[in-house]
Structure formats: structure tokens, C-alpha cells
N, C-alpha and C. Protein backbone atom coordinates (compact mmCIF):
# COMPACT_ATOMS: atom_id res chain seq x y z
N UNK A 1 -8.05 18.55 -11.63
CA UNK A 1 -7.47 18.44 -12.96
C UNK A 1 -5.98 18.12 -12.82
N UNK A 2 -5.42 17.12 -14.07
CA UNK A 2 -3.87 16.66 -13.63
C UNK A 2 -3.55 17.69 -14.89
N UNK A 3 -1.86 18.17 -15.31
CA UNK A 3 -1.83 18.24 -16.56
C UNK A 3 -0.57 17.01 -16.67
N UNK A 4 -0.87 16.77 -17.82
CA UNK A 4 -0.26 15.64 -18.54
C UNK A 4 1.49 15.81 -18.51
N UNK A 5 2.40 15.28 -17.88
CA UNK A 5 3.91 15.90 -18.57
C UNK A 5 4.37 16.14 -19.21
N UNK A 6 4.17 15.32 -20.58
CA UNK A 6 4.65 14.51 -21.87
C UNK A 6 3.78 16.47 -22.77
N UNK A 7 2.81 16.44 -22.71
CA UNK A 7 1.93 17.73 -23.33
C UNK A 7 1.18 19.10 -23.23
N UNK A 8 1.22 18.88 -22.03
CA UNK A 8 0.90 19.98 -20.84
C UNK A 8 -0.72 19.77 -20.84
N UNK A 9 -1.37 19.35 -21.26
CA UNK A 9 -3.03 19.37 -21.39
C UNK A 9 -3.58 18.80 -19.98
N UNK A 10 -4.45 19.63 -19.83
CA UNK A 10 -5.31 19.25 -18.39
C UNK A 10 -6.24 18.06 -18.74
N UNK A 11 -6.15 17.08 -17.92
CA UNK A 11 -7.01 15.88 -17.96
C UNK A 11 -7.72 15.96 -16.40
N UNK A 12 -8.99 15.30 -16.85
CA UNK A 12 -9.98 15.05 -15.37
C UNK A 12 -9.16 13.94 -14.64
N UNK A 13 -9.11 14.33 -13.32
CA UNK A 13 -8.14 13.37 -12.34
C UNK A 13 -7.97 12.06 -12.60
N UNK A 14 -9.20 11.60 -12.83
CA UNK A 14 -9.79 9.92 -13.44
C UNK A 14 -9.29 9.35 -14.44
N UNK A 15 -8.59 10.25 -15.62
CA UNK A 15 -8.32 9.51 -17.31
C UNK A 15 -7.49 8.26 -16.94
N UNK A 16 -7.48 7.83 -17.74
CA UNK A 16 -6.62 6.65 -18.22
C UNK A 16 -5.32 7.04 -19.32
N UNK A 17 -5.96 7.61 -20.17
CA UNK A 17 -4.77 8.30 -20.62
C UNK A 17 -5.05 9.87 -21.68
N UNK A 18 -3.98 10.68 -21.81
CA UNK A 18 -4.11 11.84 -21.89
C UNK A 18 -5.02 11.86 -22.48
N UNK A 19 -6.26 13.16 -22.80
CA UNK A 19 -6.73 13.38 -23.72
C UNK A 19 -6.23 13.97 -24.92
N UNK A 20 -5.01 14.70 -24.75
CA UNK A 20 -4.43 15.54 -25.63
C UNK A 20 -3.47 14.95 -26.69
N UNK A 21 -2.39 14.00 -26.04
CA UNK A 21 -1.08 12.90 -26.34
C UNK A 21 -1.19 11.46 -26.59
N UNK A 22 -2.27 10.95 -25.44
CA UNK A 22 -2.53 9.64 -25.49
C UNK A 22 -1.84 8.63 -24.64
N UNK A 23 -0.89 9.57 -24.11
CA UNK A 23 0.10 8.46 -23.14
C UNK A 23 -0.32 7.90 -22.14
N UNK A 24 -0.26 7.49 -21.59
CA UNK A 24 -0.80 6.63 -20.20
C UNK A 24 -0.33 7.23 -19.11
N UNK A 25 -1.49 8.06 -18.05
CA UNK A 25 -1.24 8.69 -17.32
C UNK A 25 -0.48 8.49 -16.02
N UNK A 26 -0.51 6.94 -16.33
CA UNK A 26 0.17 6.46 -14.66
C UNK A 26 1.19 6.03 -14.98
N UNK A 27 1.80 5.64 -16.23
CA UNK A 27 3.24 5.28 -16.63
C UNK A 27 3.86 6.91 -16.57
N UNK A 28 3.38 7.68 -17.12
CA UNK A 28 4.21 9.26 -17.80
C UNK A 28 4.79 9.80 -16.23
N UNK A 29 3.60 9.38 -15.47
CA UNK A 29 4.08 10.26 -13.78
C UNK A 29 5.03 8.90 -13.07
N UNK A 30 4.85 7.79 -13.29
CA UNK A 30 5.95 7.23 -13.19
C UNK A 30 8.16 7.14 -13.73
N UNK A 31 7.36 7.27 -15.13
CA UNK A 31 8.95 6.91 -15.94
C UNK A 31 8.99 8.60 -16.48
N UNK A 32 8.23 9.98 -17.00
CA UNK A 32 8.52 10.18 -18.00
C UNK A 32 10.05 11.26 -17.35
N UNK A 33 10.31 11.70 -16.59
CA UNK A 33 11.52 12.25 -16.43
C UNK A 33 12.85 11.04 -16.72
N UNK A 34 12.69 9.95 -16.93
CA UNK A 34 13.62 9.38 -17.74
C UNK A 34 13.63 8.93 -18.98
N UNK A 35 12.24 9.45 -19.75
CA UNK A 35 11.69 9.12 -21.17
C UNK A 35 12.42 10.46 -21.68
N UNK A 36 12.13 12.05 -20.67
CA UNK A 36 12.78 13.13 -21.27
C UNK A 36 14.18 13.16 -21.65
N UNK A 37 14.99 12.38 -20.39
CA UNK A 37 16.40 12.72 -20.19
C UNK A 37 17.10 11.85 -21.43
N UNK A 38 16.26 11.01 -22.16
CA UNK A 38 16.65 10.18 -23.13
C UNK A 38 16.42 11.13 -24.61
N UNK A 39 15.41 11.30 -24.28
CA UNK A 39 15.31 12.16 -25.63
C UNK A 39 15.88 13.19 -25.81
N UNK A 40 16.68 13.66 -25.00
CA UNK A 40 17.33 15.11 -24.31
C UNK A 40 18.49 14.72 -24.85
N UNK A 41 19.22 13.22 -24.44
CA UNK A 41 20.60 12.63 -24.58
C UNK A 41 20.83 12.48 -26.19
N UNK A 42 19.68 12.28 -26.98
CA UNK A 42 19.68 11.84 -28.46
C UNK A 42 19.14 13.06 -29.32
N UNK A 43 18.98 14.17 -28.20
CA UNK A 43 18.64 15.19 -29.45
C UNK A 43 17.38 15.21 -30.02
N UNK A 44 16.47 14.62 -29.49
CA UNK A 44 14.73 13.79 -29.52
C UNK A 44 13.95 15.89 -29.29
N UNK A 45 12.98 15.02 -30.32
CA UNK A 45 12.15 16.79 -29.24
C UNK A 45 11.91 16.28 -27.51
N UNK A 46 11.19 17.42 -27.53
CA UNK A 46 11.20 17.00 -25.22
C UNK A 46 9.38 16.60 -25.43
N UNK A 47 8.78 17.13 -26.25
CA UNK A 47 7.33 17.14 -26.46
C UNK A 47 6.93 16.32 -28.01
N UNK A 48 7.13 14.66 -28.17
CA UNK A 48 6.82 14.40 -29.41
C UNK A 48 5.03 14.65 -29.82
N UNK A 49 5.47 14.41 -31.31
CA UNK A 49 3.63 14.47 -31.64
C UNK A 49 3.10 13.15 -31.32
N UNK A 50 2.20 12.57 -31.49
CA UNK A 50 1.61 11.44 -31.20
C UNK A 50 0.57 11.14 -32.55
N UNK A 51 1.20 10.35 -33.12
CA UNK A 51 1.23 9.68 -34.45
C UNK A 51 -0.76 9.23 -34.56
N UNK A 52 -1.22 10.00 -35.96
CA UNK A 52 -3.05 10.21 -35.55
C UNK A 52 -3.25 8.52 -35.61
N UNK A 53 -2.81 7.12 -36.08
CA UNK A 53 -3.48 6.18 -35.54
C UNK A 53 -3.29 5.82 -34.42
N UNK A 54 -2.92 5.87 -33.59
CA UNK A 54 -2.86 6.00 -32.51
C UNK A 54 -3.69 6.36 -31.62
N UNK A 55 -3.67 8.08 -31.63
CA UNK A 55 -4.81 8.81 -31.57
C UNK A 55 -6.29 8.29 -31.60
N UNK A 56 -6.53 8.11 -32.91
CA UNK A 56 -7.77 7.43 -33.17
C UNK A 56 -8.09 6.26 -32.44
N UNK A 57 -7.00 5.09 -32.19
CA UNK A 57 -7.25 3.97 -31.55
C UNK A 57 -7.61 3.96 -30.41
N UNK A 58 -6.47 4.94 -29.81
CA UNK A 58 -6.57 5.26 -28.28
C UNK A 58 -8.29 5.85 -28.07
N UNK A 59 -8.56 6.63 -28.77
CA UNK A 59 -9.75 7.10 -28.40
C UNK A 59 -10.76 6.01 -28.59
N UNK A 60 -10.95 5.24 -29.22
CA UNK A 60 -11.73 4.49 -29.20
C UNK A 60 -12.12 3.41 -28.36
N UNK A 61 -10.66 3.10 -27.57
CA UNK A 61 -10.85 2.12 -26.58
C UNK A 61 -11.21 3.02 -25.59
N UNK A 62 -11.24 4.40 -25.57
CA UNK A 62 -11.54 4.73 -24.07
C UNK A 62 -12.75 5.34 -23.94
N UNK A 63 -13.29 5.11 -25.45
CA UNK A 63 -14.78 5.05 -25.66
C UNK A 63 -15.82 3.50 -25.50
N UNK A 64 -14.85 2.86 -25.48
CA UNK A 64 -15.54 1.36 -25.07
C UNK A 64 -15.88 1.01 -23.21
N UNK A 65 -15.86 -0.05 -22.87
CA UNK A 65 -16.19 -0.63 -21.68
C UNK A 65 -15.03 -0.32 -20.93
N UNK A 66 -15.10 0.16 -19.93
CA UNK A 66 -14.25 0.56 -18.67
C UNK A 66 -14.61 -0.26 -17.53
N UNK A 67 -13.04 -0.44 -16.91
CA UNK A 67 -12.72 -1.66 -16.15
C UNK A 67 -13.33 -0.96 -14.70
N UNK A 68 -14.27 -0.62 -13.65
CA UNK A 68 -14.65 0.22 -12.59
C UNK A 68 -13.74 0.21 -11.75
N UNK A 69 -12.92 -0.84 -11.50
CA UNK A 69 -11.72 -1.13 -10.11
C UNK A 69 -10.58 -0.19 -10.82
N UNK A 70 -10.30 0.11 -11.84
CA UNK A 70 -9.37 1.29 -12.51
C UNK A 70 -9.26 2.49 -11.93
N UNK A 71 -10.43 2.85 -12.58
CA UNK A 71 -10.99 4.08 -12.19
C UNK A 71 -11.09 4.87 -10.85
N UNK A 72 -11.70 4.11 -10.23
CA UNK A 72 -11.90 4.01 -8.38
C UNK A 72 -10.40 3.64 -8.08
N UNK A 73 -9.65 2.78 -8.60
CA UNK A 73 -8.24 3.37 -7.92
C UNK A 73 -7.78 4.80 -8.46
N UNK A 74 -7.97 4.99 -9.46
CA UNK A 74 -6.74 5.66 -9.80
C UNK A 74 -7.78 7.48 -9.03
N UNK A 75 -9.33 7.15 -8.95
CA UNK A 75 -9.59 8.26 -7.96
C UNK A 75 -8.93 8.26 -6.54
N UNK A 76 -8.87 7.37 -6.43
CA UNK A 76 -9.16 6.90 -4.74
C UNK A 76 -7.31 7.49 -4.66
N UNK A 77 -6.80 7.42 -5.60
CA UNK A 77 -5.14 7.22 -4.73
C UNK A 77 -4.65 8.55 -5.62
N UNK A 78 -4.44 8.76 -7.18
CA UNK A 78 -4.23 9.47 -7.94
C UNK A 78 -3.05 8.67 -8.77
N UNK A 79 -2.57 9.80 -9.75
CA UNK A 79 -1.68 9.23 -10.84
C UNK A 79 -0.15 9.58 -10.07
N UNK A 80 0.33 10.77 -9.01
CA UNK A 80 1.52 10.32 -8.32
C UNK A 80 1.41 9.83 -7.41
N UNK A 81 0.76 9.31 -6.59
CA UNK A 81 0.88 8.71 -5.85
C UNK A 81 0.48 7.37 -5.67
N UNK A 82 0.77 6.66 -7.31
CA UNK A 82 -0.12 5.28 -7.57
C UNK A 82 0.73 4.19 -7.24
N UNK A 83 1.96 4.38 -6.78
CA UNK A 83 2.92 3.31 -6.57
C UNK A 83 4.23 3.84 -6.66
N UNK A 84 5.42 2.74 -5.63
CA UNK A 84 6.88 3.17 -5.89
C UNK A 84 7.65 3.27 -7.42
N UNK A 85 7.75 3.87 -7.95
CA UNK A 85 8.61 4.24 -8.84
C UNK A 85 9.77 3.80 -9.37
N UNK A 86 9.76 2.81 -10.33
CA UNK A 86 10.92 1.72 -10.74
C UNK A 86 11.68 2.43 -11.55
N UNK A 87 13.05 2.56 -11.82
CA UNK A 87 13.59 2.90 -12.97
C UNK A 87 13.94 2.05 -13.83
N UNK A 88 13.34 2.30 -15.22
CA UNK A 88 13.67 1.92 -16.14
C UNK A 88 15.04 1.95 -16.98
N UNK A 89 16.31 2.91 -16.58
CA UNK A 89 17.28 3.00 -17.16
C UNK A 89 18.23 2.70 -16.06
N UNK A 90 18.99 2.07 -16.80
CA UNK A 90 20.46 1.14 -16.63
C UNK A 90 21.18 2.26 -15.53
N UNK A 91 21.34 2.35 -14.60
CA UNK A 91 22.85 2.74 -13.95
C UNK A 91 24.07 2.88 -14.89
């Protein structure tokens, strides 16, 4: 079980994205300690809600057809250790 950063909710190692938030599990363990430090800088909550269409959408695509080479990576390797780590914010 991973838990999510962004929500704290336990997801099966495999998701694609949270069950709880909806975020994308391999971006959040990539960027989200500089998604926090932003929202931290602007006074943002540290834990937003996640807006229900969204929600709904998200769930629905991850109720549709799944890509198998996804999956099998993201078992095979996991969500930190899926690649080097780019930063997204400016120096």
C-alpha cells in the first residue's frame, strides 16, 4: 500500500491515481514537495479538496480500458522510484 502525499489515503501500489484526491500518483511523488512549498508561500491550504467533477471524471476513466505496460511498470519499479526527479520551480 502507497499513501498518497497530497491526502494521506492508502492506495494499492498499482493506482494510477489516488483513490481518495485524484492526483496522479507518479507526478505527486515526483513534484508534490514543490506543489506544497508553493501553496505554503501563498497561504494555499497544504491539503486542497479536489473539485467533485473531477472526481467523477477521474473515476471514470480509471473505470475504462487500462494501458497493461502502465501498470506492470509502475508494479515492476513503483511510484518513487519511477524516474529522476525534475524541478519544476525556477531557481
Amino acid at each position: 500500500m502507497t499513501e498518497c502525499p497530497q491526502c494521506g489515503t492508502m492506495n494499492e501500489d498499482d493506482v494510477k491515481n489516488c483513490s481518495g484526491c485524484r492526483i496522479n500518483m507518479y507526478w505527486a511523488f515526483q513534484h508534490y514537495e514543490e506543489l506544497a512549498a508553493i501553496r505554503k508561500k501563498n497561504r494555499l491550504a497544504s491539503r486542497p479538496e479536489t473539485s467533485s467533477f473531477l472526481l467523477e471524471t477521474s473515476k471514470r476513466i480509471d473505470a475504462g480500458p487500462t494501458a497493461p505496460w502502465l501498470r506492470n511498470t509502475i508494479k515492476k519499479f513503483g511510484f518513487k522510484a519511477a524516474g529522476k526527479k525534475v524541478s519544476t520551480m525556477a531557481d
